[in-house]
Protein backbone atom coordinates (compact mmCIF):
# COMPACT_ATOMS: atom_id res chain seq x y z
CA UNK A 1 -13.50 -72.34 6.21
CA UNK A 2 -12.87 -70.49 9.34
CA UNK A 3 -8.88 -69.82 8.38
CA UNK A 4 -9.92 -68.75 4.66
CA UNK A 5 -12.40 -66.18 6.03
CA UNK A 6 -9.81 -64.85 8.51
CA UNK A 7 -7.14 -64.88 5.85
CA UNK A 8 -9.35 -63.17 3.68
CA UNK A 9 -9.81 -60.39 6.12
CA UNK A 10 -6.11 -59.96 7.12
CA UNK A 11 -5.44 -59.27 3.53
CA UNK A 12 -8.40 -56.49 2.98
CA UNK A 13 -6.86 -54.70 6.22
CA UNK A 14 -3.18 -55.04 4.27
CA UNK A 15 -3.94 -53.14 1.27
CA UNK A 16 -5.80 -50.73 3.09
CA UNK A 17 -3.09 -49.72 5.42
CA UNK A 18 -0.90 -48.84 2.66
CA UNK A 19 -2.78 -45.69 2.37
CA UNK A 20 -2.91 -44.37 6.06
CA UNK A 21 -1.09 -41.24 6.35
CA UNK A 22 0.47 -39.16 9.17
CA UNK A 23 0.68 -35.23 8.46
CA UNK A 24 3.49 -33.01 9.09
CA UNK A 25 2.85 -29.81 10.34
CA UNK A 26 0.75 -27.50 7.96
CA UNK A 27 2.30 -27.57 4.81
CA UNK A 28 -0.62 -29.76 3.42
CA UNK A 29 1.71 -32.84 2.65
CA UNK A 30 1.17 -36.16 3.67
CA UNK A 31 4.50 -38.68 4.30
CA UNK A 32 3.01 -42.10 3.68
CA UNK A 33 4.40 -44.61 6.44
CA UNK A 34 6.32 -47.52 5.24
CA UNK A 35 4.29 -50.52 3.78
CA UNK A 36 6.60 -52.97 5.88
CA UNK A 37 6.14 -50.75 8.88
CA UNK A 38 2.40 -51.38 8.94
CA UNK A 39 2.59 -54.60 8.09
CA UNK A 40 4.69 -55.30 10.83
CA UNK A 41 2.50 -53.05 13.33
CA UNK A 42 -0.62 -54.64 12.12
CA UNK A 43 0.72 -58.09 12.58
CA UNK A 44 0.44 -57.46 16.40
CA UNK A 45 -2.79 -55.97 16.08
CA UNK A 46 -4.12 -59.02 14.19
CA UNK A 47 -2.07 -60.97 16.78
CA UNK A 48 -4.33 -59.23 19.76
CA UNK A 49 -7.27 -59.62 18.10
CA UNK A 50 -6.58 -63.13 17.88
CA UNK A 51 -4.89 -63.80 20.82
CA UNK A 52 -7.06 -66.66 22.11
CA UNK A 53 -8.48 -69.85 21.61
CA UNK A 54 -11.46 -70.71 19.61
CA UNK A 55 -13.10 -74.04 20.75
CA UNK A 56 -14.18 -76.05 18.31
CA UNK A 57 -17.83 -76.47 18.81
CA UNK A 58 -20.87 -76.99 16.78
CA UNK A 59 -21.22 -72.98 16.89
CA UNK A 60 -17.88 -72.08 15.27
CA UNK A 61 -19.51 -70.47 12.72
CA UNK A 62 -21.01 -67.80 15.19
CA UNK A 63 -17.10 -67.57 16.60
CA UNK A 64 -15.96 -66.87 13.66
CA UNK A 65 -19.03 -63.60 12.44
CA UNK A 66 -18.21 -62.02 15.66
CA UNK A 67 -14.05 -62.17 15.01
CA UNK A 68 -15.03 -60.77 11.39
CA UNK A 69 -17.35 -58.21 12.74
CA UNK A 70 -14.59 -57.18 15.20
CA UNK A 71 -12.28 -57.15 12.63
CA UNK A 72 -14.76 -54.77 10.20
CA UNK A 73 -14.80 -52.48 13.04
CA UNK A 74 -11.09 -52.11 13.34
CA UNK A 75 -11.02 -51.36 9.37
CA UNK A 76 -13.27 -48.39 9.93
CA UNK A 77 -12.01 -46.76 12.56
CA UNK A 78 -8.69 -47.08 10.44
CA UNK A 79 -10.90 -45.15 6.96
CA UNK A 80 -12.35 -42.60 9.93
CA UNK A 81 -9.17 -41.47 11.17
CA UNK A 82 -7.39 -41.93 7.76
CA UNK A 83 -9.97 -39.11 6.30
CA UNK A 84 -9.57 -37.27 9.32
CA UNK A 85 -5.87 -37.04 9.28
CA UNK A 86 -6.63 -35.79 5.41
CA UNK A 87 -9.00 -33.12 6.42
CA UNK A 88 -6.79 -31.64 9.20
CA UNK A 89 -3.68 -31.77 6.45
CA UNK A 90 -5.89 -29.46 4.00
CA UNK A 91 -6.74 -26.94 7.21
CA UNK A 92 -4.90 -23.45 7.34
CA UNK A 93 -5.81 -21.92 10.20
CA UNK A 94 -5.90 -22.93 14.01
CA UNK A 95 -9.59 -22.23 14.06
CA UNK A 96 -9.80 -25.01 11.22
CA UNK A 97 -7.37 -27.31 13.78
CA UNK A 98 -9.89 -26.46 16.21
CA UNK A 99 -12.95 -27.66 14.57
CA UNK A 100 -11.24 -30.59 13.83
CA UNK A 101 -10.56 -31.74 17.22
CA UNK A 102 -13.27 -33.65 18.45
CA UNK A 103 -15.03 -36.70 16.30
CA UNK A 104 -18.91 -37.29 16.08
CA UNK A 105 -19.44 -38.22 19.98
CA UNK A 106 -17.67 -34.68 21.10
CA UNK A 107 -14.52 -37.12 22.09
CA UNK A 108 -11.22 -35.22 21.91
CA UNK A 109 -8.17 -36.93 19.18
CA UNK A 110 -5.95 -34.81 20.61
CA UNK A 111 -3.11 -37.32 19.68
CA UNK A 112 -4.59 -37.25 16.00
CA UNK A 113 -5.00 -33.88 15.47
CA UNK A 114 -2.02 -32.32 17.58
CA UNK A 115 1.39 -33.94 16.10
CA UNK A 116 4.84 -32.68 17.96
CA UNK A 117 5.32 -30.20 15.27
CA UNK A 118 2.28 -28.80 14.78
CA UNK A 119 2.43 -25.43 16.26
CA UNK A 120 -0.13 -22.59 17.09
CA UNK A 121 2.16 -19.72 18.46
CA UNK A 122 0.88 -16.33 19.50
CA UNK A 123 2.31 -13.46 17.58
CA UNK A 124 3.46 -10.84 20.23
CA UNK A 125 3.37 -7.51 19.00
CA UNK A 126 6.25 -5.20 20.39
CA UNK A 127 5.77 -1.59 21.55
CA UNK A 128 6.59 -0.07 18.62
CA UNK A 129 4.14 -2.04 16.65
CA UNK A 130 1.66 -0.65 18.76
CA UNK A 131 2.14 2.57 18.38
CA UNK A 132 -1.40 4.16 17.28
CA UNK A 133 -2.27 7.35 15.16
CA UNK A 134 -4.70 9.84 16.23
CA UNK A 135 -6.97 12.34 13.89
CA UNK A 136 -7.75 15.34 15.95
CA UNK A 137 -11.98 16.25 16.15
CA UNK A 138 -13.70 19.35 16.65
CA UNK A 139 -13.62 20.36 20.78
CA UNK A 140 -10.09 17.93 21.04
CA UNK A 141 -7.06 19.15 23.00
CA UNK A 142 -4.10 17.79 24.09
CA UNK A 143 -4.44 16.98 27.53
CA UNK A 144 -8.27 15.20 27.23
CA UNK A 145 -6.00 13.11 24.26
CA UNK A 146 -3.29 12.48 26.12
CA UNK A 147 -5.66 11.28 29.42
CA UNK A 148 -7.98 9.09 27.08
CA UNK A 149 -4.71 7.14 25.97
CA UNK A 150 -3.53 6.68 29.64
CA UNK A 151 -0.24 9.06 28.85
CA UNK A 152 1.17 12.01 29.61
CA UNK A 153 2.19 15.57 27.86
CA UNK A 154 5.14 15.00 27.59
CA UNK A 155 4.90 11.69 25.87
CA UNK A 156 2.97 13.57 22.83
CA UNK A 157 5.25 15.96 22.40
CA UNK A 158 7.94 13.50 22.36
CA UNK A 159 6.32 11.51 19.05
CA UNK A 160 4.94 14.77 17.86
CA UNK A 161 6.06 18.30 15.91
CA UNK A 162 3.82 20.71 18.38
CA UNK A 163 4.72 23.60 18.30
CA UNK A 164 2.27 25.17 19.86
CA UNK A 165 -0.04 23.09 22.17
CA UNK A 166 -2.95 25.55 22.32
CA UNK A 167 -3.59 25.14 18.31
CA UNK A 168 -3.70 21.84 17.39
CA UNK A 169 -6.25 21.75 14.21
CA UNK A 170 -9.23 19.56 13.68
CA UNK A 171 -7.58 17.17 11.30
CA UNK A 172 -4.22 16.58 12.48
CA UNK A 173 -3.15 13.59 12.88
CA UNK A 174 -0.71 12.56 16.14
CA UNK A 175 0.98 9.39 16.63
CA UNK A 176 -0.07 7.90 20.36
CA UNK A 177 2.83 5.87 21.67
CA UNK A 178 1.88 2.91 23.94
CA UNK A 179 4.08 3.92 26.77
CA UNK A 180 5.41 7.21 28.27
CA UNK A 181 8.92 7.79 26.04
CA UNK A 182 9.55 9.17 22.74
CA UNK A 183 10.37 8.28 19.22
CA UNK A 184 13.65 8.62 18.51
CA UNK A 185 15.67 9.28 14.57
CA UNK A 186 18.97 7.36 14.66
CA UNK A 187 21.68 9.96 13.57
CA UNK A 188 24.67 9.53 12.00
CA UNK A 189 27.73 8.96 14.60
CA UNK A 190 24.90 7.74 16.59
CA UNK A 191 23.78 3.84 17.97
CA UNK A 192 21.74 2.34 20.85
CA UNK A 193 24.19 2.09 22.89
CA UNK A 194 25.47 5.86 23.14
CA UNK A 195 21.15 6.71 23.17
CA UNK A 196 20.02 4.86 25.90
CA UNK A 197 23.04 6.04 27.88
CA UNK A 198 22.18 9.66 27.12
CA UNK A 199 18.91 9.02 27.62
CA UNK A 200 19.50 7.34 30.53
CA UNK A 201 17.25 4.23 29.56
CA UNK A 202 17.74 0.46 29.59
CA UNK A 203 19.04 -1.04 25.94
CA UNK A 204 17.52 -4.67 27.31
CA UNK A 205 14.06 -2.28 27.08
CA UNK A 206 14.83 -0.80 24.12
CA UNK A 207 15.80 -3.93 22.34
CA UNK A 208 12.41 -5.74 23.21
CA UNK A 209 10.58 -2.88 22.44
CA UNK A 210 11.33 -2.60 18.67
CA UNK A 211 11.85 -6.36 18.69
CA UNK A 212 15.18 -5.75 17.51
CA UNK A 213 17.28 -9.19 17.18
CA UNK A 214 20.73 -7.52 16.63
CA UNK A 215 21.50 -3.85 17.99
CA UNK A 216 24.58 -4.22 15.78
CA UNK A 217 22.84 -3.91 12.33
CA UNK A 218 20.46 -0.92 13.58
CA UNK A 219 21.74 1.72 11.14
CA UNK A 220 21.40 5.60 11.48
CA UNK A 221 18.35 6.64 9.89
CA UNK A 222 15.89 4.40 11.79
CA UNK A 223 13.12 5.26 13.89
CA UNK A 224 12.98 3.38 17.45
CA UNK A 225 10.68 3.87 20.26
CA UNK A 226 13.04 4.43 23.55
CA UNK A 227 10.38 3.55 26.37
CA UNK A 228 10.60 6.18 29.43
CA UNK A 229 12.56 8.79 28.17
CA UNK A 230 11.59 12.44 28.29
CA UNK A 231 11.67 14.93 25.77
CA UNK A 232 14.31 17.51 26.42
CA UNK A 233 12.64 20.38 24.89
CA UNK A 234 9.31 21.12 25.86
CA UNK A 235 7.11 23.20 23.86
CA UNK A 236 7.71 26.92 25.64
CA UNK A 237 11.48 26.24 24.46
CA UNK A 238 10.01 25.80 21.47
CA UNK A 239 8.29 29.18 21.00
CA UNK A 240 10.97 31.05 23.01
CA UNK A 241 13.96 30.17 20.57
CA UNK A 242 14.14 30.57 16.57
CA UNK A 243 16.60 29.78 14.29
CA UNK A 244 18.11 31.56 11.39
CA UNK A 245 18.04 30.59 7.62
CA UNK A 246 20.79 28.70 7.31
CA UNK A 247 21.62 30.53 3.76
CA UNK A 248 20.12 32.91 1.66
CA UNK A 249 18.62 30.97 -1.15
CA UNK A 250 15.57 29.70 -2.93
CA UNK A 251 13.24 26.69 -1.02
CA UNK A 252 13.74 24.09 -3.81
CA UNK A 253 12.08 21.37 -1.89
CA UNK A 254 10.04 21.36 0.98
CA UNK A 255 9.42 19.38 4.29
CA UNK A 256 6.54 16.38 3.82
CA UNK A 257 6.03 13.49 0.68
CA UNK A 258 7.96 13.96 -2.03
CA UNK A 259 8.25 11.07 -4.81
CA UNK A 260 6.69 8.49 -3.03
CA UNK A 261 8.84 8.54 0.61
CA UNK A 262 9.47 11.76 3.30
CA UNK A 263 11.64 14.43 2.74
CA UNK A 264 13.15 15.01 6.41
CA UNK A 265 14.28 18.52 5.65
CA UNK A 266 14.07 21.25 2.88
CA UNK A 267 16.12 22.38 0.11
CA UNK A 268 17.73 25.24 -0.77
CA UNK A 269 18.92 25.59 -4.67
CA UNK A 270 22.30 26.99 -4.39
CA UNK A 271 25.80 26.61 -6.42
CA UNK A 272 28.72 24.79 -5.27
CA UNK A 273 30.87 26.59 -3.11
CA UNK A 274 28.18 28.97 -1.37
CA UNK A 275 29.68 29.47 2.60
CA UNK A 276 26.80 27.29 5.24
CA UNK A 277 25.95 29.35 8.50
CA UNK A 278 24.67 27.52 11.83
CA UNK A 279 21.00 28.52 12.18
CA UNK A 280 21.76 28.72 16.41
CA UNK A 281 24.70 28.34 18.70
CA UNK A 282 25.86 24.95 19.51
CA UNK A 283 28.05 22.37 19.43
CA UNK A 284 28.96 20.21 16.90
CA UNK A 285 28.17 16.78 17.75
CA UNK A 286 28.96 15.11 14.11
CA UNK A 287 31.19 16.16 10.61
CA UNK A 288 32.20 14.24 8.50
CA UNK A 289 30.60 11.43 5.44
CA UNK A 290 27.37 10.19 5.71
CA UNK A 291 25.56 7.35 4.29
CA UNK A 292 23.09 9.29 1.45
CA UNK A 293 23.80 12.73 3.44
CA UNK A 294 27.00 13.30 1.73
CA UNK A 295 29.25 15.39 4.13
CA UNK A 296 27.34 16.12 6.68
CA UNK A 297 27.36 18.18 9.79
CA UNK A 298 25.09 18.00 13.04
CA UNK A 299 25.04 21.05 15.55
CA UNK A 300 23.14 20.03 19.14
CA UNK A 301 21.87 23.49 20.17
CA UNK A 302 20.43 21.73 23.66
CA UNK A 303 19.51 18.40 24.49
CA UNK A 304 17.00 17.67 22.17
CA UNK A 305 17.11 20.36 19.84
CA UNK A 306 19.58 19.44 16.67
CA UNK A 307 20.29 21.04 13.11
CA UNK A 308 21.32 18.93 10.08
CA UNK A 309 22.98 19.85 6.86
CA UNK A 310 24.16 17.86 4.21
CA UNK A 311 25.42 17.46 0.55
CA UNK A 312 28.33 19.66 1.46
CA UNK A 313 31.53 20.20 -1.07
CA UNK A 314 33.65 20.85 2.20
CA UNK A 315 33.06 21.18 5.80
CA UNK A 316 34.82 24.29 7.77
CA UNK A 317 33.72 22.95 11.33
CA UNK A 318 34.98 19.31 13.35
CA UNK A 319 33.38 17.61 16.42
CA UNK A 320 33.42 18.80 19.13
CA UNK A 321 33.76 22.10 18.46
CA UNK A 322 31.27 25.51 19.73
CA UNK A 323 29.92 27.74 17.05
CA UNK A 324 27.50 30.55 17.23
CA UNK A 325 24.98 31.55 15.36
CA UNK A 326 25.73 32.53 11.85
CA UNK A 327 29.04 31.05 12.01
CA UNK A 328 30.25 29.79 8.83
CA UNK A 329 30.21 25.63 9.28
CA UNK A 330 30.13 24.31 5.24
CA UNK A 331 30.38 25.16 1.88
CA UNK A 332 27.81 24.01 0.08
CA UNK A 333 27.90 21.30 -2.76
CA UNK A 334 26.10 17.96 -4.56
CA UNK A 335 27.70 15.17 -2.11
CA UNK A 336 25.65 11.88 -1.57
CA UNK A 337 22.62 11.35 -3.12
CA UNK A 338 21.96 14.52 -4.80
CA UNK A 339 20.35 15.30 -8.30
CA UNK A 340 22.35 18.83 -8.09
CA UNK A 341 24.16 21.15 -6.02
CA UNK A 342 21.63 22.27 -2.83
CA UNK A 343 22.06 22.54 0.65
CA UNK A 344 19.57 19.72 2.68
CA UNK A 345 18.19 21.56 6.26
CA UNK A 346 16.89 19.64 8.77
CA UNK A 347 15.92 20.61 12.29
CA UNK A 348 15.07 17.55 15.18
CA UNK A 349 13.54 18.10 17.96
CA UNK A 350 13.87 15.13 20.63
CA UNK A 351 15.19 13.00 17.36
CA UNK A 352 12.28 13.30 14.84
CA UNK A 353 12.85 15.85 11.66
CA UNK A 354 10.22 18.33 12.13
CA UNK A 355 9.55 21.43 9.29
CA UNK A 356 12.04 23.79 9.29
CA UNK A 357 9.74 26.59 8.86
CA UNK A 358 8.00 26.55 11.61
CA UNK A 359 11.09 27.00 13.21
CA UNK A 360 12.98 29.57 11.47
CA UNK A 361 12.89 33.17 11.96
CA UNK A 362 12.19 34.72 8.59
């Protein structure tokens, strides 16, 4: 009687470990354990439950309730964790995990609920992630915003077209940069390496402050944050020196949103062939083809203060070389991307296109 009941038992707990399942991570998908893997595991569990011997005495009946209520126990646990295991496979979240991690008595199943690769990493936002905007109120200036975001003058100007600090308007929006630095436009001929030397900055910091994984694929073009650099033209520079129009000619485009993305510059409509003047002295610091600029030529007037223009049929100018103002550096033309002949003007101030006209002398 005693053997049948026990037998009876071992073969319940058999088909129910069949169904016991270990998750994998969070992807919701249960990997059922090998039927002769329990079977084998369970055979020394039923092997320490039984581990001993039973006397044969006028009570063996009672012996034999207690072994079988033992054994009932060890079942349950087996369904409890088993639905467990099935409600921490369907969570999503780590706040799910964690309300999952103790059973009805408060006791923790940390070896339950926490598999080797389940993970619950921290995202770490970089510095340039962090980088704020700011919508100027009525009774705002510079220096209170600047002091309320723990930075300095200079660090505004340096992620900011301010051109004159006493007349910023209720409504305009700044960016706030996390750290002193500036934001900085990748140009062509330009890469991190040459701009944290001229900038004097460390490319480790610069690196882990964009969270950039390769500094060999940062093309021209983007937009990093170079963490303790100063601008090199402050805003009295800014209202002391003008530039020129860099051709006489009709604004076809202007500086701001244009079909869905910025416009860095503005356009002049103008036919092929029409001769390109510098807008100030300088020194030309790039000519030649550039990725959607066409031919291209940059003039650094002073560190920090450059001039762009682009979609040339022909350049008259090479690097390296000094021009002055008015100095014929291009003919125009309808290089790159270009939907017709025009000349594309941009002016950068320490690396971020600002709007032309608030620059040029009229």
């Amino acid at each position: 009687m005693k053997k049948l009941i026990i037998t009876v038992f071992i073969i319940s707990l058999l088909l129910l470990l069949p169904d016991y399942s270990l998750i994998s991570g969070y992807d919701n998908e249960a990997k059922r354990l090998p039927v002769q893997d329990i079977q084998i595991d369970d055979a020394v569990e039923v092997d320490k439950l039984f581990d001993t011997d039973i006397v044969q005495t006028n009570d063996e009946e009672q012996d034999v309730e207690g072994e079988q209520l033992e054994l009932t126990e060890k079942i349950d646990l087996i369904k409890e964790e088993k639905n467990l295991l099935t409600s921490v496979g369907d969570a999503e979240t780590p706040e799910a995990l964690d309300s999952l991690r103790t059973d009805t008595n408060g006791q923790e199943m940390t070896d339950v609920l926490k598999p080797s690769n389940i993970r619950e990493d921290e995202v770490k936002l970089t510095l340039f992630d962090r980088v704020e905007e700011y919508r100027v109120k009525k009774g705002d200036n510079l220096w209170e915003i600047a002091n309320s975001y723990r930075i300095d003058i200079d660090t505004l100007i340096g992620a900011n077209d301010i051109n004159n600090m006493n007349r910023i308007q209720v409504g305009d929006v700044l960016v706030i940069l996390p750290v002193k630095g500036i934001l900085y436009k990748i140009n062509p001929g330009e890469n991190l390496w040459t701009i944290t030397r001229d900038f004097a900055v460390s490319l480790d910091e610069v690196i882990e402050a964009n969270g950039i994984s390769n500094p060999d694929l940062v093309k021209p073009g983007k937009v990093v944050l170079l963490p303790g650099a100063k601008p090199e033209f402050g805003y009295q520079e800014r209202l002391s020196q003008h530039f020129i129009k860099p051709i006489d000619a009709r604004i076809s485009s202007y500086f701001g949103m244009r079909w869905g993305r910025m416009h860095e510059g503005i356009d002049f409509a103008v036919n092929t062939g029409t001769r390109i003047r510098a807008a100030r002295s300088g020194k030309i610091i790039y000519g030649g083809w550039a990725s959607g600029y066409g031919n291209t030529v940059i003039i650094e007037h002073e560190r920090g203060v450059r001039s762009l223009y682009a979609h040339n049929s022909k350049l008259l100018v090479s690097s390296g070389q000094r021009v002055e103002r008015g100095q014929a550096i291009a003919l125009s033309g309808n290089t790159g991307n270009s939907t017709g002949p025009h000349l594309h003007f941009e002016i950068q101030i320490n690396g971020q296109p600002v709007n032309p006209l608030n620059y040029i002398k009229m």
